[in-house]
C-alpha atoms as a PDB file:
ATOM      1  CA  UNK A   1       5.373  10.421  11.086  1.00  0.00           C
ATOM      2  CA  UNK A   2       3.926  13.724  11.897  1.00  0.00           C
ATOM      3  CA  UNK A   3       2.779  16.689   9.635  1.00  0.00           C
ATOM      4  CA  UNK A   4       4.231  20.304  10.081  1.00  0.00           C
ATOM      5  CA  UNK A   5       3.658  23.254   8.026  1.00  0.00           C
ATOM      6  CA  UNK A   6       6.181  25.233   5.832  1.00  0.00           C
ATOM      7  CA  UNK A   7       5.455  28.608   4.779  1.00  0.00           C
ATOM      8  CA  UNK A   8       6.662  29.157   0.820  1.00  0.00           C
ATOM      9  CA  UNK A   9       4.306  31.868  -0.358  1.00  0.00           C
ATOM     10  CA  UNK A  10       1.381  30.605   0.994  1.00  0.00           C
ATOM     11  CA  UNK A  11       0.783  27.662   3.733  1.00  0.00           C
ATOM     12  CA  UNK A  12       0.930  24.266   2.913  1.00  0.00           C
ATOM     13  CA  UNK A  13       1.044  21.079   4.561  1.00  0.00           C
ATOM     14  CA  UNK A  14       3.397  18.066   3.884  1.00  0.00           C
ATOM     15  CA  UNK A  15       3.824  15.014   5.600  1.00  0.00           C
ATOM     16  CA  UNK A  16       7.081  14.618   7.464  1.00  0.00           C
ATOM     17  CA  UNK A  17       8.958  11.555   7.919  1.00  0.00           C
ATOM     18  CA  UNK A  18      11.562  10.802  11.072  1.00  0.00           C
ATOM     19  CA  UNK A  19      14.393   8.843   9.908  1.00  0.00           C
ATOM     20  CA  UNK A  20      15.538   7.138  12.706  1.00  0.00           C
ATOM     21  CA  UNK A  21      12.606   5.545  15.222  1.00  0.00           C
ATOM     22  CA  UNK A  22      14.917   6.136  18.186  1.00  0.00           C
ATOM     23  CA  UNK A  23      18.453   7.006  18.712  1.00  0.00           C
ATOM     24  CA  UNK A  24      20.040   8.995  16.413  1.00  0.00           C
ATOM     25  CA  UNK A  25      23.490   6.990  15.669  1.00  0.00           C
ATOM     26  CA  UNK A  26      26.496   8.763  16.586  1.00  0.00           C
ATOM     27  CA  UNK A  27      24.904  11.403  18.144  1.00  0.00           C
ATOM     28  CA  UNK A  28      24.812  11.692  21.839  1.00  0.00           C
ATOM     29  CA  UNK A  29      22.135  15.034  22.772  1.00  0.00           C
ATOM     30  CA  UNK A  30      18.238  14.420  22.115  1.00  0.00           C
ATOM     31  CA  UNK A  31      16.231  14.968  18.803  1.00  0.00           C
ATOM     32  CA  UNK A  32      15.200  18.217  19.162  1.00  0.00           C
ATOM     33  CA  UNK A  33      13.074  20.789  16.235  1.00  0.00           C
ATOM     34  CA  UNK A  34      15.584  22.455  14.187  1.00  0.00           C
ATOM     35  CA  UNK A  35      16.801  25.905  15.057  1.00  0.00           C
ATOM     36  CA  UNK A  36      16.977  28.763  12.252  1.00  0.00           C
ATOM     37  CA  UNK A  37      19.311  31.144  11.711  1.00  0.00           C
ATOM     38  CA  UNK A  38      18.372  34.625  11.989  1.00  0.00           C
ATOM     39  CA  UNK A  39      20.229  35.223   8.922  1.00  0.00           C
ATOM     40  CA  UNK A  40      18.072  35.697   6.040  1.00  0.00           C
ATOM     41  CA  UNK A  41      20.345  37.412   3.679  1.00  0.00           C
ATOM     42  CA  UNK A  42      18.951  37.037  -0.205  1.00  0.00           C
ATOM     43  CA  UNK A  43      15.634  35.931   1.635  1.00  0.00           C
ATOM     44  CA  UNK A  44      16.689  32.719   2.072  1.00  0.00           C
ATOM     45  CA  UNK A  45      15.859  30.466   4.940  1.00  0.00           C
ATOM     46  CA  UNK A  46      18.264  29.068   6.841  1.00  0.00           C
ATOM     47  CA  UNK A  47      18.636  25.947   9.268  1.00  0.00           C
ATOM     48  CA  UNK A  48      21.721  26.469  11.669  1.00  0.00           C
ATOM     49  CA  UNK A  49      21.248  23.136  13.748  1.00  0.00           C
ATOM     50  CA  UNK A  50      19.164  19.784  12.933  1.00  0.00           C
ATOM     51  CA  UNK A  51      19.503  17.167  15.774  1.00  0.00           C
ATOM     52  CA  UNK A  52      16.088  15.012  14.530  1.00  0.00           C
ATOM     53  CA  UNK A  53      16.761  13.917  10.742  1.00  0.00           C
ATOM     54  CA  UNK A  54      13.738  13.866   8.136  1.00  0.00           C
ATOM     55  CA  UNK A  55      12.152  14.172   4.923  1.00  0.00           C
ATOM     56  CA  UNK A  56       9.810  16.191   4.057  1.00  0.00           C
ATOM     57  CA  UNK A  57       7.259  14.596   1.225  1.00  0.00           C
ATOM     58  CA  UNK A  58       5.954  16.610  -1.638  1.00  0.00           C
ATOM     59  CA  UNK A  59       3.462  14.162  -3.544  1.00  0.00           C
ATOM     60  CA  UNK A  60       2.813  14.901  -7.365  1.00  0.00           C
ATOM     61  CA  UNK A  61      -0.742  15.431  -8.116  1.00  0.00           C
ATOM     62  CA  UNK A  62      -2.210  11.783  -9.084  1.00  0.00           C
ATOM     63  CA  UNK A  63      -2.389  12.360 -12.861  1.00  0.00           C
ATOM     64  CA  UNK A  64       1.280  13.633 -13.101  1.00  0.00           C
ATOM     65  CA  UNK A  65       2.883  10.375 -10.833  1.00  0.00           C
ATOM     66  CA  UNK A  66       5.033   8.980 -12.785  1.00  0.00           C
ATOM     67  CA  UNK A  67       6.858   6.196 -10.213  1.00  0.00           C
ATOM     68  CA  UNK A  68      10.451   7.969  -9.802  1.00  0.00           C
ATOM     69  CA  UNK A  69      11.419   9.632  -6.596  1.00  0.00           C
ATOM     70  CA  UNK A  70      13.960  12.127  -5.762  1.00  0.00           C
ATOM     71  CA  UNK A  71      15.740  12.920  -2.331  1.00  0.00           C
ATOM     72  CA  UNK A  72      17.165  16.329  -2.329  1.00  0.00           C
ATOM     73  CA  UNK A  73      20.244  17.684  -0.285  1.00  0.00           C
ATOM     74  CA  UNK A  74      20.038  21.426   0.328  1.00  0.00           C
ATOM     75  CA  UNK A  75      23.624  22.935   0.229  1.00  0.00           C
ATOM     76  CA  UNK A  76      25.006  25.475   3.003  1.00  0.00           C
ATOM     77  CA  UNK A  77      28.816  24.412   3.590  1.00  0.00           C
ATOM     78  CA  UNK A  78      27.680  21.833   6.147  1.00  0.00           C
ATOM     79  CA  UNK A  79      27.043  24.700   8.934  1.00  0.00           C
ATOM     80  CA  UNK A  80      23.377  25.828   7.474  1.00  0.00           C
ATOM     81  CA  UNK A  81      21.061  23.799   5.290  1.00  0.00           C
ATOM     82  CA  UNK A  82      19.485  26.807   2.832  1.00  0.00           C
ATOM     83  CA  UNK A  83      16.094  24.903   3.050  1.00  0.00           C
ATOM     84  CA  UNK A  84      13.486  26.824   0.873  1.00  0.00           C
ATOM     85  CA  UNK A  85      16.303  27.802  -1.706  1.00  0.00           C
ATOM     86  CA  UNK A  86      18.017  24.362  -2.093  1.00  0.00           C
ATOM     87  CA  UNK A  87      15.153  22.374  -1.064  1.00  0.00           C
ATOM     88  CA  UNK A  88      10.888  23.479  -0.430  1.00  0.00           C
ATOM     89  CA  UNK A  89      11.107  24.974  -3.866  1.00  0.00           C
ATOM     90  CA  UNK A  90      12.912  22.733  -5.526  1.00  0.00           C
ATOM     91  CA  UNK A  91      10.653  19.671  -4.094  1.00  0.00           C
ATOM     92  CA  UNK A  92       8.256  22.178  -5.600  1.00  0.00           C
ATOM     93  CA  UNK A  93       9.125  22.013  -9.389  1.00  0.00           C
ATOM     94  CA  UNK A  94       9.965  18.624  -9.252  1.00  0.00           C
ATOM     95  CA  UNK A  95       6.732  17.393  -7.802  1.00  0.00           C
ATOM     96  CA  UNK A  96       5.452  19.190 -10.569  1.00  0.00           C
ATOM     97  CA  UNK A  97       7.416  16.931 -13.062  1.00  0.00           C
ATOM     98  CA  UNK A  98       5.872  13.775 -11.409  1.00  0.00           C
ATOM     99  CA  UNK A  99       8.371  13.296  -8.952  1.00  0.00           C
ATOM    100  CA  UNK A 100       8.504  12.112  -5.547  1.00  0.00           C
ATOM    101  CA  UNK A 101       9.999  14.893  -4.133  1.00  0.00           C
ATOM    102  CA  UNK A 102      11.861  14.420  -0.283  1.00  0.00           C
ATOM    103  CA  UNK A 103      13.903  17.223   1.203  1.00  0.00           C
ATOM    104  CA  UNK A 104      16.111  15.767   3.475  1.00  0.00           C
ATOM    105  CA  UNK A 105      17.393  17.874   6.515  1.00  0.00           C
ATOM    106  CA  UNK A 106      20.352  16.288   7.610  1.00  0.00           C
ATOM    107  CA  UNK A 107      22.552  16.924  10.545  1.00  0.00           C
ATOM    108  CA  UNK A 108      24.150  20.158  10.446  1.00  0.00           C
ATOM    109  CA  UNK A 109      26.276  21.773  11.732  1.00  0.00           C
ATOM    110  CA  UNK A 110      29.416  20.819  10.858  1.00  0.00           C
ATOM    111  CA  UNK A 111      28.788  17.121  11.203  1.00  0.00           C
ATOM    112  CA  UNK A 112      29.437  15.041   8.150  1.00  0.00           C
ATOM    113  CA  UNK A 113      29.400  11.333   9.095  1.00  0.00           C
ATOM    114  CA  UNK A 114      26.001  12.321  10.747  1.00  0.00           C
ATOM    115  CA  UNK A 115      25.154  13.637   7.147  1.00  0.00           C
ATOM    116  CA  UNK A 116      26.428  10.336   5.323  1.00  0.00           C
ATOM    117  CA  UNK A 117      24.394   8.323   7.425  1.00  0.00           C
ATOM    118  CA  UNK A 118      21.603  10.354   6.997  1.00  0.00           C
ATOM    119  CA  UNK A 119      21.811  10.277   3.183  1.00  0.00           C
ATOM    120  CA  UNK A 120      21.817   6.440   3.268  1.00  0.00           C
ATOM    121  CA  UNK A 121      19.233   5.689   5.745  1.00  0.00           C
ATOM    122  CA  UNK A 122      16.988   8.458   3.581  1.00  0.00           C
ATOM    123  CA  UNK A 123      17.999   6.155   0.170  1.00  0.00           C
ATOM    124  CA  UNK A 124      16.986   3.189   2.397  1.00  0.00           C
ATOM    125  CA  UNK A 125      14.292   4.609   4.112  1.00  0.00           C
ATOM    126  CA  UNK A 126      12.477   5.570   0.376  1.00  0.00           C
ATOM    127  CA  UNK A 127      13.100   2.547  -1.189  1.00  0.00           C
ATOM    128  CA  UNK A 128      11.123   0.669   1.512  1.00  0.00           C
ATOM    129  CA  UNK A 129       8.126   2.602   1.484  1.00  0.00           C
ATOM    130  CA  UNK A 130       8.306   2.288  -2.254  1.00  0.00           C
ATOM    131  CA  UNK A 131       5.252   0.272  -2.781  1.00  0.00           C
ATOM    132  CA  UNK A 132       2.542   2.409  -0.597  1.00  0.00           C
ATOM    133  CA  UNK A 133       4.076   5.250  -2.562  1.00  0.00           C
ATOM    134  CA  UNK A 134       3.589   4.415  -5.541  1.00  0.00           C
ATOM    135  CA  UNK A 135       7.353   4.275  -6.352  1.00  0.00           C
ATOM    136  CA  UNK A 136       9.531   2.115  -8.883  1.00  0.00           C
ATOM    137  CA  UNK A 137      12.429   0.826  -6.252  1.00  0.00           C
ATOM    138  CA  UNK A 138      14.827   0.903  -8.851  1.00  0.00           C
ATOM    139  CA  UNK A 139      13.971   4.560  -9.853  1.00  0.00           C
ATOM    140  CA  UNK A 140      15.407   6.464  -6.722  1.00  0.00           C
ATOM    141  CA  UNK A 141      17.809   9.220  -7.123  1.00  0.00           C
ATOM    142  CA  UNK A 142      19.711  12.005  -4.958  1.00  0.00           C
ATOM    143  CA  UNK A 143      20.029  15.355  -6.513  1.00  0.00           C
ATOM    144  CA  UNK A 144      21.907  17.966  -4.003  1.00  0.00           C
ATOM    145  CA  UNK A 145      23.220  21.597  -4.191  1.00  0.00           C
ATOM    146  CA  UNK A 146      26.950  22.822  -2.863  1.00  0.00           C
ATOM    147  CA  UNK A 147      27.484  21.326   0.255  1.00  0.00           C
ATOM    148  CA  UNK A 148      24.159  19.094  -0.514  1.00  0.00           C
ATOM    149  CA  UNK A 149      25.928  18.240  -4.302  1.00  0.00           C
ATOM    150  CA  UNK A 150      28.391  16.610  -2.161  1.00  0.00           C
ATOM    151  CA  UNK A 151      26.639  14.855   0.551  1.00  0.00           C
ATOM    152  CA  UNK A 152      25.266  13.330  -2.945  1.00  0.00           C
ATOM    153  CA  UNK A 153      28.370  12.729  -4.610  1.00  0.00           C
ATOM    154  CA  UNK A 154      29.186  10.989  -1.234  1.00  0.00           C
ATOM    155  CA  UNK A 155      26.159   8.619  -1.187  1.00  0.00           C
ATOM    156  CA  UNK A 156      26.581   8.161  -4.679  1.00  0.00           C
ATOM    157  CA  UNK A 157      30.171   6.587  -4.288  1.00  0.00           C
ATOM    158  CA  UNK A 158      29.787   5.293  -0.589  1.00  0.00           C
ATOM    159  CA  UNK A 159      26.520   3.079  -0.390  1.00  0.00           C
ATOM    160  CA  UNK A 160      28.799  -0.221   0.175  1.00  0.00           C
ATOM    161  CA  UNK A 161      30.005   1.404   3.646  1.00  0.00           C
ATOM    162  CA  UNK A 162      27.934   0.433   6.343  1.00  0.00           C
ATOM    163  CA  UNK A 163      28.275   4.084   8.103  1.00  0.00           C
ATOM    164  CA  UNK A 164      25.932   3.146  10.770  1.00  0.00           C
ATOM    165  CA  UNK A 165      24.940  -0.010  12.736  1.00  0.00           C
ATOM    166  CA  UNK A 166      21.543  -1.441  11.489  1.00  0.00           C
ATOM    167  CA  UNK A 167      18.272  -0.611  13.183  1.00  0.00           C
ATOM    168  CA  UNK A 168      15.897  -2.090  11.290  1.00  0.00           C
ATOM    169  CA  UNK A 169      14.952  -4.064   7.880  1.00  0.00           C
ATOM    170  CA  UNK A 170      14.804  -1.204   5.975  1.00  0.00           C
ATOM    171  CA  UNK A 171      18.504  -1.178   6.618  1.00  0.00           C
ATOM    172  CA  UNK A 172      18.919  -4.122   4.450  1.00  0.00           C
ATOM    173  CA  UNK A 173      17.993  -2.435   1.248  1.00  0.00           C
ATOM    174  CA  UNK A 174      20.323  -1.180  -1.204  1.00  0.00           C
ATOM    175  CA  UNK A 175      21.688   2.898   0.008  1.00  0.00           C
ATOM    176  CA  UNK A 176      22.803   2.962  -3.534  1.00  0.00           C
ATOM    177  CA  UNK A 177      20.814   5.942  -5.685  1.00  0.00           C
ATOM    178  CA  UNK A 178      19.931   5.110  -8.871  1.00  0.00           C
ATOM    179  CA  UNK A 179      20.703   8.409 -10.288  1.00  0.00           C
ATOM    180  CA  UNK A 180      22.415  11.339  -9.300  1.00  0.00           C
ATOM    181  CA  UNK A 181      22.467  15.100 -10.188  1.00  0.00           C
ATOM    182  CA  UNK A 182      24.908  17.363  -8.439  1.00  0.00           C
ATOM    183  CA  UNK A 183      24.097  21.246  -9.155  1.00  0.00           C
ATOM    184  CA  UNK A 184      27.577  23.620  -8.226  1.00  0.00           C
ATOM    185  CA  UNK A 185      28.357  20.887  -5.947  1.00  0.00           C
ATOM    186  CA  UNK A 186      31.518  21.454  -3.318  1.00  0.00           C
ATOM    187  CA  UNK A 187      34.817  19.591  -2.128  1.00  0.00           C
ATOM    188  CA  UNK A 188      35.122  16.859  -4.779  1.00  0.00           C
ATOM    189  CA  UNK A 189      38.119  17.940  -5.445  1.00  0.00           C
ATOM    190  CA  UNK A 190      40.269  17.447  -2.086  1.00  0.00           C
ATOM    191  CA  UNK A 191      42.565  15.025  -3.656  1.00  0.00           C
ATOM    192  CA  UNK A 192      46.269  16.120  -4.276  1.00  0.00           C
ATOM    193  CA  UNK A 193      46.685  19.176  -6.847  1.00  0.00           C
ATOM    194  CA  UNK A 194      42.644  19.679  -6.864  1.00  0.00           C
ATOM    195  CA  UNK A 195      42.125  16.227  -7.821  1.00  0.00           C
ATOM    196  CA  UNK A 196      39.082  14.174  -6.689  1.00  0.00           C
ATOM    197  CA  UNK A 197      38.393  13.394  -3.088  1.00  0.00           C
ATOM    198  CA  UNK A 198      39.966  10.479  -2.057  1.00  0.00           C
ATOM    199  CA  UNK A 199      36.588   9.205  -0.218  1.00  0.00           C
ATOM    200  CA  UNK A 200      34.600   9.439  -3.675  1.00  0.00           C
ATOM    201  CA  UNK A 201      34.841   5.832  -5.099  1.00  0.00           C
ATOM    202  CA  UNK A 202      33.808   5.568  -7.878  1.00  0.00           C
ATOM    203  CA  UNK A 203      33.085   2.280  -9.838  1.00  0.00           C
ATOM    204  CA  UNK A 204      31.304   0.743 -13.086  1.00  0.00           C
ATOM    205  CA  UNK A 205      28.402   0.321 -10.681  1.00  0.00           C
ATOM    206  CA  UNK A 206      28.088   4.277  -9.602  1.00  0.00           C
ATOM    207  CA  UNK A 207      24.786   5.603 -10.684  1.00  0.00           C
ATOM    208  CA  UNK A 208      24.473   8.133 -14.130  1.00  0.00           C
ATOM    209  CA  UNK A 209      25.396  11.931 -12.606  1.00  0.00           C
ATOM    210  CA  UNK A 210      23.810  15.024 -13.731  1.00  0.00           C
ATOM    211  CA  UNK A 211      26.085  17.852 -13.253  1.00  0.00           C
ATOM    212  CA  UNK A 212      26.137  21.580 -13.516  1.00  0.00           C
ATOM    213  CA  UNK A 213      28.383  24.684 -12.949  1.00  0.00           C
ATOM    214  CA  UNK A 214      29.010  28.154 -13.833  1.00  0.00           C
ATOM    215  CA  UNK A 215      32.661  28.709 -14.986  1.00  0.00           C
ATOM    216  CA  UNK A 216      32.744  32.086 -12.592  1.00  0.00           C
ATOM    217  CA  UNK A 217      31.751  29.387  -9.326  1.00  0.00           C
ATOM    218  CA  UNK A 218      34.769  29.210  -6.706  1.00  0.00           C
ATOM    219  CA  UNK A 219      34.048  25.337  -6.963  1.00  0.00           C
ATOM    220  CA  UNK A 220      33.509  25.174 -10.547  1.00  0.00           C
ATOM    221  CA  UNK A 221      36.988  22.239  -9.960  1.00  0.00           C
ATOM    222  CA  UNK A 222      34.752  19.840  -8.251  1.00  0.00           C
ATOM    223  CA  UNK A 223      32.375  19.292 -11.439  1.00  0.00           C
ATOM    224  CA  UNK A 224      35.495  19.053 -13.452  1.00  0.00           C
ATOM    225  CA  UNK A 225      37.361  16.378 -11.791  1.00  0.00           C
ATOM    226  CA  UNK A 226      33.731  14.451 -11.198  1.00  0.00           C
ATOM    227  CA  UNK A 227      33.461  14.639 -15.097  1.00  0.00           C
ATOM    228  CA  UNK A 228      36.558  13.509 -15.781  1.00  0.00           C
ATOM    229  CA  UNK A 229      36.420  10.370 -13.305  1.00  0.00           C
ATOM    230  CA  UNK A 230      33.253   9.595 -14.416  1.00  0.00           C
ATOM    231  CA  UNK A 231      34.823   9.335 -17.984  1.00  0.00           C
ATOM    232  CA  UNK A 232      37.345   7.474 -17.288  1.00  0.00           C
ATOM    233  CA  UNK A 233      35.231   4.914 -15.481  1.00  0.00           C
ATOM    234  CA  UNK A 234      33.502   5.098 -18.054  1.00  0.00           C
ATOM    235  CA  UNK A 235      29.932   6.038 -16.328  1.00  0.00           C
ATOM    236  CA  UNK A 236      27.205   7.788 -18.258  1.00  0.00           C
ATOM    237  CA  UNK A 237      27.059  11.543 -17.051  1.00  0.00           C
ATOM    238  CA  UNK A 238      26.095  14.696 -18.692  1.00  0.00           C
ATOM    239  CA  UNK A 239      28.186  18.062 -17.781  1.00  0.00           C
ATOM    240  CA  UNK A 240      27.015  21.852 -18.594  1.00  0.00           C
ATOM    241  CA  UNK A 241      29.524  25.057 -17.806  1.00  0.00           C
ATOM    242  CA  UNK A 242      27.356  28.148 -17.887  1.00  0.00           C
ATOM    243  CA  UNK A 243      30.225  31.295 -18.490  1.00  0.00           C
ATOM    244  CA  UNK A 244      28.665  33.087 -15.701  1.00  0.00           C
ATOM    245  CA  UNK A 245      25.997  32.585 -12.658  1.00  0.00           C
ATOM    246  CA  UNK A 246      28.310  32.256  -9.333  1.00  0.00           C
ATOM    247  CA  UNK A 247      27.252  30.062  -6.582  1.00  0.00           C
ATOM    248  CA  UNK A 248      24.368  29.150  -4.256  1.00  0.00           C
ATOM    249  CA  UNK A 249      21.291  30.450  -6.743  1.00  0.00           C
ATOM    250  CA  UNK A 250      19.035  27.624  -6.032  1.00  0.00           C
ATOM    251  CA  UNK A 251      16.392  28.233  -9.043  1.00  0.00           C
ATOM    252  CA  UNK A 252      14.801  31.506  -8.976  1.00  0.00           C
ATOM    253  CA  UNK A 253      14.409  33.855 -11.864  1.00  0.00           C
ATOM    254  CA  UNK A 254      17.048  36.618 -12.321  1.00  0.00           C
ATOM    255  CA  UNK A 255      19.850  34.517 -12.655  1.00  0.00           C
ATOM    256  CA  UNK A 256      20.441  32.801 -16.417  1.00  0.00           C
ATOM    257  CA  UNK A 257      22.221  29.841 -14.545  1.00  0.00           C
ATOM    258  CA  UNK A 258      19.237  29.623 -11.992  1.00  0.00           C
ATOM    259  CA  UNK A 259      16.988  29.655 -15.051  1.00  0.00           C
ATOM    260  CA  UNK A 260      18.517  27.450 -17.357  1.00  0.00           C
ATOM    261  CA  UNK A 261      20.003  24.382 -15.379  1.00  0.00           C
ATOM    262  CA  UNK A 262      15.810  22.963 -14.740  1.00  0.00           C
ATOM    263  CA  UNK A 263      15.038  22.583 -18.305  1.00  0.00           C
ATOM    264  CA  UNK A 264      18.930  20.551 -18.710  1.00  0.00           C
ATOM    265  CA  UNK A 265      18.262  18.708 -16.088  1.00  0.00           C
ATOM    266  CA  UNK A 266      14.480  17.737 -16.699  1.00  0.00           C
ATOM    267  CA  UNK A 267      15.965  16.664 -20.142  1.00  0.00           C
ATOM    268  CA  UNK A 268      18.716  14.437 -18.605  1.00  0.00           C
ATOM    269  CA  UNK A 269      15.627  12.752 -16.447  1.00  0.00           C
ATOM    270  CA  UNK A 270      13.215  12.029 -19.016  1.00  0.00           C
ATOM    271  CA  UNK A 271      15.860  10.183 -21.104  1.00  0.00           C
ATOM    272  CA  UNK A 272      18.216   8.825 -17.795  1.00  0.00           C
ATOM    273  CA  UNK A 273      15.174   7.728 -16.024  1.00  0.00           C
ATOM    274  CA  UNK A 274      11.972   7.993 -17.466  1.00  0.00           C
ATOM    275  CA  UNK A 275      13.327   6.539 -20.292  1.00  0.00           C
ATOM    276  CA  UNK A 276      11.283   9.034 -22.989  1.00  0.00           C
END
């Protein structure tokens, strides 16, 4: 573990965890620090390349802990991870909850499998260090934005596939989340006719989804086909269709979507897994 520091405003410090003690599987050049993209359109930062997975830990203040954690999955189409926008802030509001906030920067770009085993060793990896964290084992959930909603969607449905070889106990542990909220997630729906990806299995066992879309989003589909799977499996999930908001807004003010899908979704969590 090392610390690095993130600039959001103002400079902070958060602890950052490596999530594989050697090799990285499937992956043949050396861990390396991520490169950014020197596009910063919308004043958004942008990762182009990871090549050393981690998670970056924002603690809740003492008082506010309340024992649930959250790994979150930036979004970027799998070539870019939009890592303050889809991740530093939102670890932001949700330490703020009480949360256990992780941003995960998985392998981009244009690597998948690397991101699928990178969600499930993060799932693992989390519900190990549980105890020292102060962490309920049974409360850890994936939330994840576009490209991140379905990295998520992926763990959520996936955890019984061993995508990697073990490389150490942690790899024992369950890599199934015990919650899930996908916000404008991407390519669920890659299934004949727009219907859900094949590779999304879902079962009575799949954790309770959060999801949320604005009707005007190009991949408004892929919430709609999750919904209705979920239904007919018959899997507690909560769906909200805003009229208007696009795609790839992240949380910030000026956008009613952007603005309204928090409160929904801290809502969904106090009931889904805080049990209030």
């Amino acid at each position: 573990m090392s610390l690095v520091i993130y600039s959001m405003g103002r400079a902070q410090e958060h602890e950052v965890i490596d999530l594989w003690p050697s090799e990285v599987p499937g992956q043949s050049e050396s861990k390396a620090p991520v490169v950014f993209s020197e596009d910063t359109r919308g004043n958004v930062t942008r990762i182009a390349k990871v090549t050393k997975p981690v998670l970056v830990v924002y603690e809740p203040a003492s008082a506010l802990k309340n024992g649930a954690a959250v790994i979150i999955c930036p979004g970027g189409g799998y070539n870019i991870l939009a890592i303050d926008l889809e991740g530093y802030e939102v670890a932001e509001w949700l330490s703020g909850l009480g949360y256990t906030a992780f941003v995960l920067q998985y392998r981009v770009p244009q690597n998948r499998a690397g991101a699928l085993q990178d969600a499930q060793r993060a799932i693992r990896y989390v519900r190990g260090i549980s105890e020292e964290r102060g962490i309920d084992p049974n409360k850890v959930g994936i939330l994840g934005f576009s490209a991140g909603g379905s990295l998520s969607a992926r763990a959520s449905t996936r955890y019984l596939e061993d995508s990697y070889a073990a490389v150490d106990a942690l790899d024992k542990l369950s890599a199934r989340p015990d919650f899930t909220a996908l916000i404008y997630p991407a390519y669920l729906d890659q299934g004949p006719d727009r219907s859900l990806s094949p590779e999304l299995r879902l079962s009575d066992e799949t954790a309770p989804m959060f999801l949320f879309v604005a009707a005007d989003d190009r991949f408004a589909n892929s919430c709609l086909v999750m919904s209705s799977a979920l239904q007919l499996q018959k899997v507690p999930f909560e769906l909200h269709v805003l009229a208007h908001g696009g795609h790839g807004f992240g949380m910030r003010s000026g956008n009613h979507a952007a603005e309204t899908w928090p409160k929904l979704c801290e809502e969904w969590l106090n009931v889904t897994v805080l049990k209030k």
